[in-house]
PDB file of N, CA and C in Angstrom:
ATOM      1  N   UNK A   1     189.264 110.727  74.845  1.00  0.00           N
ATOM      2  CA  UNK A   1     188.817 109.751  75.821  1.00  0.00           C
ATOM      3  C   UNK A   1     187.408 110.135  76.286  1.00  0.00           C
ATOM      4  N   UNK A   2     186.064 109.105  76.099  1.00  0.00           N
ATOM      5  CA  UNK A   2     185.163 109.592  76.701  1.00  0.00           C
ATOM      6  C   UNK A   2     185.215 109.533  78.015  1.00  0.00           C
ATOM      7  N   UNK A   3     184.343 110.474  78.875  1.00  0.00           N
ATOM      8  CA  UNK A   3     183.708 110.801  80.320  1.00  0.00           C
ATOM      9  C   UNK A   3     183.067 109.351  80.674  1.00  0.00           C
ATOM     10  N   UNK A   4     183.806 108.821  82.102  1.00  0.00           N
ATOM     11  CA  UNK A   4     183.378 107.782  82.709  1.00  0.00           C
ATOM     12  C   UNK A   4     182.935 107.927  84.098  1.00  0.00           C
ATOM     13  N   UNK A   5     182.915 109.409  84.409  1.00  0.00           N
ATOM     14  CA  UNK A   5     182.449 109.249  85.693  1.00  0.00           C
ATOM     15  C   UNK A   5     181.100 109.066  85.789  1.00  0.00           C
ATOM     16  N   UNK A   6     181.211 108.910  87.260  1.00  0.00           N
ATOM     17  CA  UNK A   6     179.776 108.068  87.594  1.00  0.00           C
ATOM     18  C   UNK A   6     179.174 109.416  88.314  1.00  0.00           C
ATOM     19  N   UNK A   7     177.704 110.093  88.134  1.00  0.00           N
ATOM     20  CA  UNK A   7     177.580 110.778  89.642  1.00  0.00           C
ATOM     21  C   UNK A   7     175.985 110.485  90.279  1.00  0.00           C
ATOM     22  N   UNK A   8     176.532 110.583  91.317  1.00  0.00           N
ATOM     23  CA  UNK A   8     175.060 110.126  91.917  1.00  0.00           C
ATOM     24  C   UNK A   8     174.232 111.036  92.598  1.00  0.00           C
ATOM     25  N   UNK A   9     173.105 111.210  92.535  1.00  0.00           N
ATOM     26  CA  UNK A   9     171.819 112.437  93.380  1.00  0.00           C
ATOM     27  C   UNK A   9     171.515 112.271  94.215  1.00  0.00           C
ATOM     28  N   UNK A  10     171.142 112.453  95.342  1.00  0.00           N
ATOM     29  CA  UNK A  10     170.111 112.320  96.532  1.00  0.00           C
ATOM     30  C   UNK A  10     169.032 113.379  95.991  1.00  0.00           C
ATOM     31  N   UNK A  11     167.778 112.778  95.948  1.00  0.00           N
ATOM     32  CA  UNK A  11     166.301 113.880  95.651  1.00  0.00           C
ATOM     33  C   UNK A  11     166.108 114.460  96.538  1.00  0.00           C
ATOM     34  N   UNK A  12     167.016 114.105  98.084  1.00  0.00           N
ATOM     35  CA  UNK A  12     166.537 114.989  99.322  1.00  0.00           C
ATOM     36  C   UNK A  12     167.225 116.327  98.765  1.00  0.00           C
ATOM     37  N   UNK A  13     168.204 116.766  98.484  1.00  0.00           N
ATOM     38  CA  UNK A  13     168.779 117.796  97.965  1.00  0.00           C
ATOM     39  C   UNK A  13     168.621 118.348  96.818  1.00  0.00           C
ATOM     40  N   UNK A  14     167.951 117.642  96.050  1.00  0.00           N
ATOM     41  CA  UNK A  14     167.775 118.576  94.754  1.00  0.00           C
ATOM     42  C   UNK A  14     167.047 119.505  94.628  1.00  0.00           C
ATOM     43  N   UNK A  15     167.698 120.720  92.973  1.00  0.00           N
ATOM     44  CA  UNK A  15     166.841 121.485  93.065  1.00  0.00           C
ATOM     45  C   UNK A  15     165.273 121.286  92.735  1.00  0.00           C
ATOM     46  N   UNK A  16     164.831 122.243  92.754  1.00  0.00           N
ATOM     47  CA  UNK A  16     163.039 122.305  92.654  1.00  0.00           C
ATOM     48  C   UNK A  16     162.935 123.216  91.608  1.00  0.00           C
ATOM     49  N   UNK A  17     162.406 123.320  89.999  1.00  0.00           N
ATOM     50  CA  UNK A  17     162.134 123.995  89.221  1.00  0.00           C
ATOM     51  C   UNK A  17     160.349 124.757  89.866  1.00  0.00           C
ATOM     52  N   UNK A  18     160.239 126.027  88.849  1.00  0.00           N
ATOM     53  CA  UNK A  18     159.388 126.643  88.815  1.00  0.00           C
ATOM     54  C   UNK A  18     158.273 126.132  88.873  1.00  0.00           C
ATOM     55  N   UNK A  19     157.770 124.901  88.714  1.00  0.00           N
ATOM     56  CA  UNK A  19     156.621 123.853  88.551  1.00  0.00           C
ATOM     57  C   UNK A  19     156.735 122.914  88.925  1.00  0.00           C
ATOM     58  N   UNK A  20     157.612 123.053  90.278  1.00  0.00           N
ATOM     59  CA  UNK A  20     157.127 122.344  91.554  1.00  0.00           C
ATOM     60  C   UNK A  20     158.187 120.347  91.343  1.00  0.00           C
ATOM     61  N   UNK A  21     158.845 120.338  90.000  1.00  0.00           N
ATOM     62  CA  UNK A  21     159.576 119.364  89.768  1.00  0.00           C
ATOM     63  C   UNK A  21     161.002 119.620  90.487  1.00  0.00           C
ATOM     64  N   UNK A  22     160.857 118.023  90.698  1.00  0.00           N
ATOM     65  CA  UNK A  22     162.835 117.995  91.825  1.00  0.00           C
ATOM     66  C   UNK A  22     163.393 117.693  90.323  1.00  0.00           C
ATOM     67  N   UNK A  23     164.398 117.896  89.820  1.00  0.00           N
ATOM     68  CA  UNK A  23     165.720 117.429  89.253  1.00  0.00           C
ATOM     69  C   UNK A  23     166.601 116.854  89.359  1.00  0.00           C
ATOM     70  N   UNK A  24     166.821 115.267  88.940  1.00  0.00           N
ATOM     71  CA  UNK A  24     167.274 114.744  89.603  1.00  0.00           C
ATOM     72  C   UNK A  24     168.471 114.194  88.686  1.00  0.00           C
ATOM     73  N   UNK A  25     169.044 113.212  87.814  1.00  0.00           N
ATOM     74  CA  UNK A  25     170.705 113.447  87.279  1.00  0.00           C
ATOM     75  C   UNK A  25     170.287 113.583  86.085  1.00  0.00           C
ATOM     76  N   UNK A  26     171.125 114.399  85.611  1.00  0.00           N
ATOM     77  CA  UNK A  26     171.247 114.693  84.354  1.00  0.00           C
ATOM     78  C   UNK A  26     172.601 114.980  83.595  1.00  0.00           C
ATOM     79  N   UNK A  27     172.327 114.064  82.188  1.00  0.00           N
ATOM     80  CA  UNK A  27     173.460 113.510  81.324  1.00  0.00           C
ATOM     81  C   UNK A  27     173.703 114.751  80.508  1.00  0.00           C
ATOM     82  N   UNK A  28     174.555 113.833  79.563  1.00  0.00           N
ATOM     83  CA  UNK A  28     174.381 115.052  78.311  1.00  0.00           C
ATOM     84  C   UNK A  28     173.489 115.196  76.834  1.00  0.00           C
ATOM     85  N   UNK A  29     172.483 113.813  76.947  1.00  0.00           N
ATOM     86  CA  UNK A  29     171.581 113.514  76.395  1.00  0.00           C
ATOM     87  C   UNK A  29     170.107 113.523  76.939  1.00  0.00           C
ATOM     88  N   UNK A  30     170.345 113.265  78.223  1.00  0.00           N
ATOM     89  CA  UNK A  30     169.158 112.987  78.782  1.00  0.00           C
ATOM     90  C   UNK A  30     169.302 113.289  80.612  1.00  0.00           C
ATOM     91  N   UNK A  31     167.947 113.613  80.677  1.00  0.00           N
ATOM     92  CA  UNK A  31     167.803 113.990  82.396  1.00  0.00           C
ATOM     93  C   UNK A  31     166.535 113.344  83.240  1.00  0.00           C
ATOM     94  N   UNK A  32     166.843 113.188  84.260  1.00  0.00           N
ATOM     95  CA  UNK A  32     165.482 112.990  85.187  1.00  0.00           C
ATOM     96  C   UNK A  32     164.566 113.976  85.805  1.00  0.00           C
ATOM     97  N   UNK A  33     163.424 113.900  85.866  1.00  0.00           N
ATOM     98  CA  UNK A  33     163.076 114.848  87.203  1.00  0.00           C
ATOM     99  C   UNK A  33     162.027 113.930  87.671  1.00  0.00           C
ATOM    100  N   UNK A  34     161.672 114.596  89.054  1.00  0.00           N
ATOM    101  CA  UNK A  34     160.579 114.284  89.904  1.00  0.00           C
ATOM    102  C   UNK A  34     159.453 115.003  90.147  1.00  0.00           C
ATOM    103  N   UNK A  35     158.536 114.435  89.958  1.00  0.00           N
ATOM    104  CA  UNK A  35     156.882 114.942  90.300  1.00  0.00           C
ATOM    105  C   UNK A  35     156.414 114.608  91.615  1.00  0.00           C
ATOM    106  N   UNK A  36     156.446 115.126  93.168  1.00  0.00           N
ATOM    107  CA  UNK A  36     156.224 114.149  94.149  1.00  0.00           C
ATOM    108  C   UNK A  36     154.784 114.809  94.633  1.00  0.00           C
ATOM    109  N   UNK A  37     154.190 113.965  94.648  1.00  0.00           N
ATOM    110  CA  UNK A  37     152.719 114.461  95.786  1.00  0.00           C
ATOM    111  C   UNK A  37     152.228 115.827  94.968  1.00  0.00           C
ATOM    112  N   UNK A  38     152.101 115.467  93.453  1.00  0.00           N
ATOM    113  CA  UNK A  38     151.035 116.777  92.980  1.00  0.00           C
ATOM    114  C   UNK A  38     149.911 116.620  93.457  1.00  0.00           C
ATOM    115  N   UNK A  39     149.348 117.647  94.105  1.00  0.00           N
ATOM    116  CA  UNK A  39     148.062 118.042  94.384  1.00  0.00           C
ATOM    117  C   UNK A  39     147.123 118.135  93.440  1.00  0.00           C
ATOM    118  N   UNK A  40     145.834 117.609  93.320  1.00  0.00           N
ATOM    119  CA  UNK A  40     144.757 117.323  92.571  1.00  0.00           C
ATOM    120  C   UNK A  40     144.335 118.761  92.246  1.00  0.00           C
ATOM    121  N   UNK A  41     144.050 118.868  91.121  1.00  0.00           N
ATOM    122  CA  UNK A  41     143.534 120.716  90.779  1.00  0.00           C
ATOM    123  C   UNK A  41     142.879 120.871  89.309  1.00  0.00           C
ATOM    124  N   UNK A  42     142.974 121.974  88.634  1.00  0.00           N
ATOM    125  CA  UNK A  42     141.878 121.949  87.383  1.00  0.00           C
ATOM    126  C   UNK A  42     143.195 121.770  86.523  1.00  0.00           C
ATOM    127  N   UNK A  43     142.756 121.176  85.287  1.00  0.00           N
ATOM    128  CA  UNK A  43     143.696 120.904  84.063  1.00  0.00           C
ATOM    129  C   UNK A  43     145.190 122.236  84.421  1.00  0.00           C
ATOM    130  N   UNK A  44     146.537 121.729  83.772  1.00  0.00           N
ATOM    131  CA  UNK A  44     147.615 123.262  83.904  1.00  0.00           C
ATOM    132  C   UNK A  44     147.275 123.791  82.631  1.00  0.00           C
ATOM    133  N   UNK A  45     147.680 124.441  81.894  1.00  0.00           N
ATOM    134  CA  UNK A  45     147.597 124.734  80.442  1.00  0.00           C
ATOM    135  C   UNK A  45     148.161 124.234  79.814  1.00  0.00           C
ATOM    136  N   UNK A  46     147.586 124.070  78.655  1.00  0.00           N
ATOM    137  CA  UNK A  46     148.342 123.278  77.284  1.00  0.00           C
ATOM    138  C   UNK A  46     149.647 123.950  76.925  1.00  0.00           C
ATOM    139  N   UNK A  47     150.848 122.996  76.661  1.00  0.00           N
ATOM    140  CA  UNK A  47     151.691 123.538  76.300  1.00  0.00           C
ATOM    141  C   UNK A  47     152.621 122.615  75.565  1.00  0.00           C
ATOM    142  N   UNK A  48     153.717 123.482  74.765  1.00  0.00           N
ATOM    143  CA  UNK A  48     154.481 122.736  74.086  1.00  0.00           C
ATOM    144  C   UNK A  48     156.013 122.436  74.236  1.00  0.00           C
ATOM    145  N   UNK A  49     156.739 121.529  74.261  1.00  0.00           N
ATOM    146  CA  UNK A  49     157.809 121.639  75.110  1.00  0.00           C
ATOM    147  C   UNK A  49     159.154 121.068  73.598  1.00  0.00           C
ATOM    148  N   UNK A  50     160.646 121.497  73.615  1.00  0.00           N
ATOM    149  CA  UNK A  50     161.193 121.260  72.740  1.00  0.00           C
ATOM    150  C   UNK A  50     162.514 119.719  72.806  1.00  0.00           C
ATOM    151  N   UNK A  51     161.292 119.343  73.267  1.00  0.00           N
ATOM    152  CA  UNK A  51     162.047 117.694  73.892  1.00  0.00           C
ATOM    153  C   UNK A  51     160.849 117.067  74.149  1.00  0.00           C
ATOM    154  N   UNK A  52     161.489 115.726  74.105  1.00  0.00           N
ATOM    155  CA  UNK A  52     160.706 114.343  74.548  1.00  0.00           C
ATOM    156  C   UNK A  52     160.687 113.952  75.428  1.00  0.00           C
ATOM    157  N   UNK A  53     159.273 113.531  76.071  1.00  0.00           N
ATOM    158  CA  UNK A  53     159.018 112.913  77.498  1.00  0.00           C
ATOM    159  C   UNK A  53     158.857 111.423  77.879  1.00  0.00           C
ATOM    160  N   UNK A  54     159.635 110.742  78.391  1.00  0.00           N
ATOM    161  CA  UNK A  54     158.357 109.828  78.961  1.00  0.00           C
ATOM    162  C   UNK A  54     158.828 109.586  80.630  1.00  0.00           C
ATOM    163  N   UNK A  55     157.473 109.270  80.584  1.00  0.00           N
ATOM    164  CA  UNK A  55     157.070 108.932  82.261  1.00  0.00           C
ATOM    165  C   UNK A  55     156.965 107.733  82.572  1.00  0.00           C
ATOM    166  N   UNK A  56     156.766 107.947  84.236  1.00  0.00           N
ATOM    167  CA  UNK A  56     156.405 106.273  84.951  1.00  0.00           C
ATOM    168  C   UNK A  56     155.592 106.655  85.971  1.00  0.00           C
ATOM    169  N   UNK A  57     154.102 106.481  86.440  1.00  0.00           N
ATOM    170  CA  UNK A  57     153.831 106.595  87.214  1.00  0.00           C
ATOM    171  C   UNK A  57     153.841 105.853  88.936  1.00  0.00           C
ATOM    172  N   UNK A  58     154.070 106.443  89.284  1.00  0.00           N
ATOM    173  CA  UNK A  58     154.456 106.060  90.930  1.00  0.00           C
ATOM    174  C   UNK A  58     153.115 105.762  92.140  1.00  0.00           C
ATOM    175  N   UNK A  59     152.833 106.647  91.801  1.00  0.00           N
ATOM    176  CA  UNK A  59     151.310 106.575  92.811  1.00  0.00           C
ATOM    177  C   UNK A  59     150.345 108.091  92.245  1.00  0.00           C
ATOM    178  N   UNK A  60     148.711 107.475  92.645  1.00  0.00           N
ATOM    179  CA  UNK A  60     148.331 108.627  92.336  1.00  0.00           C
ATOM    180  C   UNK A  60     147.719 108.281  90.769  1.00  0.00           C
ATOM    181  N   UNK A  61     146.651 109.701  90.310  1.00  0.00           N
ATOM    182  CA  UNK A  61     146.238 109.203  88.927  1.00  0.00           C
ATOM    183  C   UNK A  61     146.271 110.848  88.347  1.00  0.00           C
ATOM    184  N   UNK A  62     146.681 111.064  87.407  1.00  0.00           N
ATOM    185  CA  UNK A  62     146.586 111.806  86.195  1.00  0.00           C
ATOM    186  C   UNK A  62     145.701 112.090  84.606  1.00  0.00           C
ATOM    187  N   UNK A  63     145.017 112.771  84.104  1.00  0.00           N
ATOM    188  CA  UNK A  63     144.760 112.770  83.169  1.00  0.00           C
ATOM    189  C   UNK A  63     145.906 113.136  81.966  1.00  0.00           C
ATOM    190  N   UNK A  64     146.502 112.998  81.028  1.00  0.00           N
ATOM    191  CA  UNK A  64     147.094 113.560  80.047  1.00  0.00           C
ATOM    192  C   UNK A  64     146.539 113.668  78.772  1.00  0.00           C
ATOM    193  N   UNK A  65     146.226 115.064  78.602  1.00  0.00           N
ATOM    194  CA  UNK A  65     145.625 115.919  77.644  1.00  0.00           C
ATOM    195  C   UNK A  65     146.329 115.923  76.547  1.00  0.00           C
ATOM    196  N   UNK A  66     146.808 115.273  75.179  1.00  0.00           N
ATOM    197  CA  UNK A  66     147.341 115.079  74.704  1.00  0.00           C
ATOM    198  C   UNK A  66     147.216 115.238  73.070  1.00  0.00           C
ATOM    199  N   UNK A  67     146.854 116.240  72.297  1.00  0.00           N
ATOM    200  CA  UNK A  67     146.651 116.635  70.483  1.00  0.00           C
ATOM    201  C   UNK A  67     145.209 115.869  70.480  1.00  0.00           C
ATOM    202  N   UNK A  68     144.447 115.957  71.233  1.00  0.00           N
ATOM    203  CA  UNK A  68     142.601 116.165  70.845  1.00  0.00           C
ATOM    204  C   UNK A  68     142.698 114.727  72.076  1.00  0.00           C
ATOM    205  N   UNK A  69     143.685 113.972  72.465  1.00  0.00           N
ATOM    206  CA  UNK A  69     143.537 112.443  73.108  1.00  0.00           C
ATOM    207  C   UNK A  69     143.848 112.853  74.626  1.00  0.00           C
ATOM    208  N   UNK A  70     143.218 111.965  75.016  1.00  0.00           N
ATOM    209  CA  UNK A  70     143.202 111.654  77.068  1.00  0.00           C
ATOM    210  C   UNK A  70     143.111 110.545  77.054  1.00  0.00           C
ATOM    211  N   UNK A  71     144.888 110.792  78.021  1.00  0.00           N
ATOM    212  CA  UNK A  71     145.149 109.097  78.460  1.00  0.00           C
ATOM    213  C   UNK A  71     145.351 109.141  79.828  1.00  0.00           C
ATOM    214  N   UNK A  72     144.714 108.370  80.865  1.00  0.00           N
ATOM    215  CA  UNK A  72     144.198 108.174  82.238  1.00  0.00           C
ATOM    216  C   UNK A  72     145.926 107.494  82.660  1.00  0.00           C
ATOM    217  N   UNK A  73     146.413 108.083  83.218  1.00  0.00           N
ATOM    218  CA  UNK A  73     147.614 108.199  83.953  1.00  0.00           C
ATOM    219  C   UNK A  73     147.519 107.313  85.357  1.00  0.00           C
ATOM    220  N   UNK A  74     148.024 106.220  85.636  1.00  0.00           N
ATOM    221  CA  UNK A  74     147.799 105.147  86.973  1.00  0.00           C
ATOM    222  C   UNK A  74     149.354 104.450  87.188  1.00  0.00           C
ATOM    223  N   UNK A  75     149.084 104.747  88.582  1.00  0.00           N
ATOM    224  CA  UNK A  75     150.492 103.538  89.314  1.00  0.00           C
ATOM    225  C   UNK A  75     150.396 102.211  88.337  1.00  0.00           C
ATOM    226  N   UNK A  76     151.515 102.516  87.563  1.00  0.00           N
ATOM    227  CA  UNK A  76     152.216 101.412  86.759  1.00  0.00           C
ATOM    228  C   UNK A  76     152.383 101.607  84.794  1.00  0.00           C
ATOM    229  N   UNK A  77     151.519 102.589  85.101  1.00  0.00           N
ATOM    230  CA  UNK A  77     151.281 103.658  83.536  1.00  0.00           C
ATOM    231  C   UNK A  77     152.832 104.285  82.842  1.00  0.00           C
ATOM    232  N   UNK A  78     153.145 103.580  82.099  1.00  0.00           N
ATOM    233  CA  UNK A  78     154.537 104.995  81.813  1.00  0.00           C
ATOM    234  C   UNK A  78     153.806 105.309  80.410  1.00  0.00           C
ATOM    235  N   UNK A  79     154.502 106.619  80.027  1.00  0.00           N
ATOM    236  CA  UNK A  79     153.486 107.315  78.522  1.00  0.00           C
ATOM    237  C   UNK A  79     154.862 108.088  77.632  1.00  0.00           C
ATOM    238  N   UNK A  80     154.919 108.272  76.532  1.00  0.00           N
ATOM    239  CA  UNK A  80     155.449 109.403  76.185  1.00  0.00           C
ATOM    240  C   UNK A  80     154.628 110.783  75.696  1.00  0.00           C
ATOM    241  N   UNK A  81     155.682 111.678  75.629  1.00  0.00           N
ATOM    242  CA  UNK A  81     155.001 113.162  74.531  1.00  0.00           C
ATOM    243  C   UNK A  81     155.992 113.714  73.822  1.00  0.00           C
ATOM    244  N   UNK A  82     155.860 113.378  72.539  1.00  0.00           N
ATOM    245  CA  UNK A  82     156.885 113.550  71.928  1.00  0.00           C
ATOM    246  C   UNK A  82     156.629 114.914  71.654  1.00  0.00           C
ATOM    247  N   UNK A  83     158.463 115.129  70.914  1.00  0.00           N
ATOM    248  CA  UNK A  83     158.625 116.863  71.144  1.00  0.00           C
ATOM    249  C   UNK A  83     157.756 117.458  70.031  1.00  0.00           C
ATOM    250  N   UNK A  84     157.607 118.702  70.896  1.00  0.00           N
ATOM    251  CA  UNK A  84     156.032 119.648  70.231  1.00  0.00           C
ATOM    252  C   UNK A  84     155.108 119.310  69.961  1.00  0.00           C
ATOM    253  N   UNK A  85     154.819 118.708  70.686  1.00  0.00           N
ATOM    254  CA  UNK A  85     153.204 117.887  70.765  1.00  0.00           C
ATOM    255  C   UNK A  85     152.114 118.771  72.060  1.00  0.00           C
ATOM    256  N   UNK A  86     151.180 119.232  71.792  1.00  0.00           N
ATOM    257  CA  UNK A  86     150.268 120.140  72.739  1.00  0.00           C
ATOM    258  C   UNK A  86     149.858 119.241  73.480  1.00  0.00           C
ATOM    259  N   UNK A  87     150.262 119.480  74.909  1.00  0.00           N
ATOM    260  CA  UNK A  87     149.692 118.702  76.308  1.00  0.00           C
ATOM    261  C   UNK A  87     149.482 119.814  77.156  1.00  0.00           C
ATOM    262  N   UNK A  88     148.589 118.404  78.206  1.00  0.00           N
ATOM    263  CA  UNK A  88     148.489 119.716  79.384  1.00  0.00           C
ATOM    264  C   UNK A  88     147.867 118.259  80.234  1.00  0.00           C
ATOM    265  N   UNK A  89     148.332 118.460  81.774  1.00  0.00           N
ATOM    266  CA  UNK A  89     148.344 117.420  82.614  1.00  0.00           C
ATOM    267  C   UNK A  89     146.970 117.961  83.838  1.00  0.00           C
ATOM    268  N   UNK A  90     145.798 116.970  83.905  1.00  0.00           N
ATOM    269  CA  UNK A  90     145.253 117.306  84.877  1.00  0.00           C
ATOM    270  C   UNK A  90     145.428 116.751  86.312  1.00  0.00           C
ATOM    271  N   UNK A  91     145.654 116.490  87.279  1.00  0.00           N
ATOM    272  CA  UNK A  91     145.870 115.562  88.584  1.00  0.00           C
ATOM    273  C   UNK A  91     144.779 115.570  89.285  1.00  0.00           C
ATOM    274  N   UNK A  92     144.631 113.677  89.383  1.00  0.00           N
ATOM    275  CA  UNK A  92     142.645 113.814  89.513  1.00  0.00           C
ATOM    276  C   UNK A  92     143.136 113.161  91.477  1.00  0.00           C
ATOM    277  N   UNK A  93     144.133 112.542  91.099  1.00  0.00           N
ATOM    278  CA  UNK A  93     144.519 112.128  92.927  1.00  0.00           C
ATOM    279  C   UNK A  93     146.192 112.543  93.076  1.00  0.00           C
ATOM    280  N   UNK A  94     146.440 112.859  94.600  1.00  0.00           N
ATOM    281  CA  UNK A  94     147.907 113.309  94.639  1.00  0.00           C
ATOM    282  C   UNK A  94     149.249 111.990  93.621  1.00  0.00           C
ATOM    283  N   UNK A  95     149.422 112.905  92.923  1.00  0.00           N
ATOM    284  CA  UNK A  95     150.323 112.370  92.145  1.00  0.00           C
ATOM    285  C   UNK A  95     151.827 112.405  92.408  1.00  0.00           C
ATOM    286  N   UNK A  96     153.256 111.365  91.982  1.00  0.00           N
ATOM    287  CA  UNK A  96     153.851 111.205  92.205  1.00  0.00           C
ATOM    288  C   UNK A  96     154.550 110.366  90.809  1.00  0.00           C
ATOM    289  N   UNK A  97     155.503 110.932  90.046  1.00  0.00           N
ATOM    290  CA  UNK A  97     155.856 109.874  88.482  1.00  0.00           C
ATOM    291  C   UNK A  97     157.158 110.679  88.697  1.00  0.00           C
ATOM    292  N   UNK A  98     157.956 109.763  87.836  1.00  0.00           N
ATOM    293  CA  UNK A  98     159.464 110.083  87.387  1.00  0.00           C
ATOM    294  C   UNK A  98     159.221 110.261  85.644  1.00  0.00           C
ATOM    295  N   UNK A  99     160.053 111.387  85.206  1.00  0.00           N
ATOM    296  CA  UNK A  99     159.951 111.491  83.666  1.00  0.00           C
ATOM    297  C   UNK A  99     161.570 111.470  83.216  1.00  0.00           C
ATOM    298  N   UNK A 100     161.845 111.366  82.228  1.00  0.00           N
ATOM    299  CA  UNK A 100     163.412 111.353  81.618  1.00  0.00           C
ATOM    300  C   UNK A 100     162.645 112.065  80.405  1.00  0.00           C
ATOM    301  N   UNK A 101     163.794 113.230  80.396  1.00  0.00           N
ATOM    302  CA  UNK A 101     163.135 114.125  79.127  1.00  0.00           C
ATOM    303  C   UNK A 101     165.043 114.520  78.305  1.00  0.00           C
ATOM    304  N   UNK A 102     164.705 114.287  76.781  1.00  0.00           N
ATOM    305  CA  UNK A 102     165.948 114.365  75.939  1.00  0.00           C
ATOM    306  C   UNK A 102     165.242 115.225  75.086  1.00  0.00           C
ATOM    307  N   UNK A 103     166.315 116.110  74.662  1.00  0.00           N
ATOM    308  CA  UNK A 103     167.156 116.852  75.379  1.00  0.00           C
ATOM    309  C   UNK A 103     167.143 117.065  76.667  1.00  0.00           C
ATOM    310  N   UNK A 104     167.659 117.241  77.588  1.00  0.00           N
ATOM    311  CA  UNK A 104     167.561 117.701  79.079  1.00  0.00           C
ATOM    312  C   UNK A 104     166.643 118.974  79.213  1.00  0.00           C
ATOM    313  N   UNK A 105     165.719 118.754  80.122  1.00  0.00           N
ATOM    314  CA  UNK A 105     164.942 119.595  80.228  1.00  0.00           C
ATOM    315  C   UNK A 105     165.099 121.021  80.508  1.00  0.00           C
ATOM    316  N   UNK A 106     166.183 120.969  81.875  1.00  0.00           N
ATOM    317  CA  UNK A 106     166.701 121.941  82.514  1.00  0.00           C
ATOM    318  C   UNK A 106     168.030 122.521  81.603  1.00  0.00           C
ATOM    319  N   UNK A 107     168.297 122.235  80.676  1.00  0.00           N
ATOM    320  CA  UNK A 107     169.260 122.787  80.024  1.00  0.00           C
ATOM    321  C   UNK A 107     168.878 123.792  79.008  1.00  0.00           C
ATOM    322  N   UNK A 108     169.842 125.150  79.041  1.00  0.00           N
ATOM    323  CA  UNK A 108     169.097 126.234  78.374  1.00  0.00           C
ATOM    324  C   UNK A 108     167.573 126.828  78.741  1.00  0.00           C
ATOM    325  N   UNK A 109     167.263 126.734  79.224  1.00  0.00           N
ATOM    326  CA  UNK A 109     165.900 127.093  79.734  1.00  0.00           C
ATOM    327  C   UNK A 109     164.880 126.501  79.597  1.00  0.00           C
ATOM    328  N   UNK A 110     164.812 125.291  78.954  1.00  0.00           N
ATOM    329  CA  UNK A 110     163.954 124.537  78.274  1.00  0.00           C
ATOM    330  C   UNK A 110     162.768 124.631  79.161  1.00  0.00           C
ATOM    331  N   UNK A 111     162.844 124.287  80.287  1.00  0.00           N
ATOM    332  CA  UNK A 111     161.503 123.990  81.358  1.00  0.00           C
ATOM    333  C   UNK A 111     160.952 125.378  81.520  1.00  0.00           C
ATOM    334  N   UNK A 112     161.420 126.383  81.414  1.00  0.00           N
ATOM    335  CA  UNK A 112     161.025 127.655  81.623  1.00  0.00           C
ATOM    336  C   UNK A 112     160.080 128.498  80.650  1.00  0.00           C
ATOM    337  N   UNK A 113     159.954 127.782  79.288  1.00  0.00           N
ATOM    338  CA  UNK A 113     159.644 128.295  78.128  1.00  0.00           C
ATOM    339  C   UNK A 113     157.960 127.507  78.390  1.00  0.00           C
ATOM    340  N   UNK A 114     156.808 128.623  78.278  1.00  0.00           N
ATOM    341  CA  UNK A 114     155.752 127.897  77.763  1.00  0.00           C
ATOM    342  C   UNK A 114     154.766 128.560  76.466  1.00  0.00           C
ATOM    343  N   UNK A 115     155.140 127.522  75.392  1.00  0.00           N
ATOM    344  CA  UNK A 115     155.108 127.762  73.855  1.00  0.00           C
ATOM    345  C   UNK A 115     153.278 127.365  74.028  1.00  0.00           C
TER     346      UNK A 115
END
């Protein structure tokens, strides 16, 4: 019999990973997190992650540094990065986006690893 429960998050309670993301539900395919009010700063480092991203931006603007390409990140922008692809995110105004990343990000250490 498959799993039918339902569960639901409040972001006021969630956890907060190492890089400042809330975590918010996560399946067994796929998860959410939250980016709220990043602070504007110099590029993070390029890195490579073993899952797929995509985003939605909320408010706020972003650069995404993306295999030699920059794509200007704006309230109403969603993007992907597919897995193992070299990025690195700059935040040019306080930023705020939701991402769904499959595999789950937070599973196995995934978010913790920078390749």
């Amino acid at each position: 019999m498959t799993d039918t429960t339902v569960t639901k998050i409040d972001s006021h309670f969630s956890p907060k990973g190492a890089m400042g993301q809330k975590y918010l539900a996560t399946g067994i395919h796929l998860a959410m997190r939250l980016w709220e009010n990043e602070a504007p700063g110099d590029a993070k480092p390029p890195t490579t992650r073993d899952y797929e991203t995509v985003g939605y931006v909320i408010q706020g603007k972003a650069e995404l540094h993306i295999e030699g390409q920059m794509v200007l990140l704006e309230p109403g922008s969603s993007w992907v990065v597919p897995k193992g692809a070299s990025h690195a995110y700059k935040i040019v105004e306080p930023f705020t986006a939701v991402e769904a990343t499959a595999p789950p990000a937070r599973v196995h250490g995934r978010d913790d690893s920078t390749n």
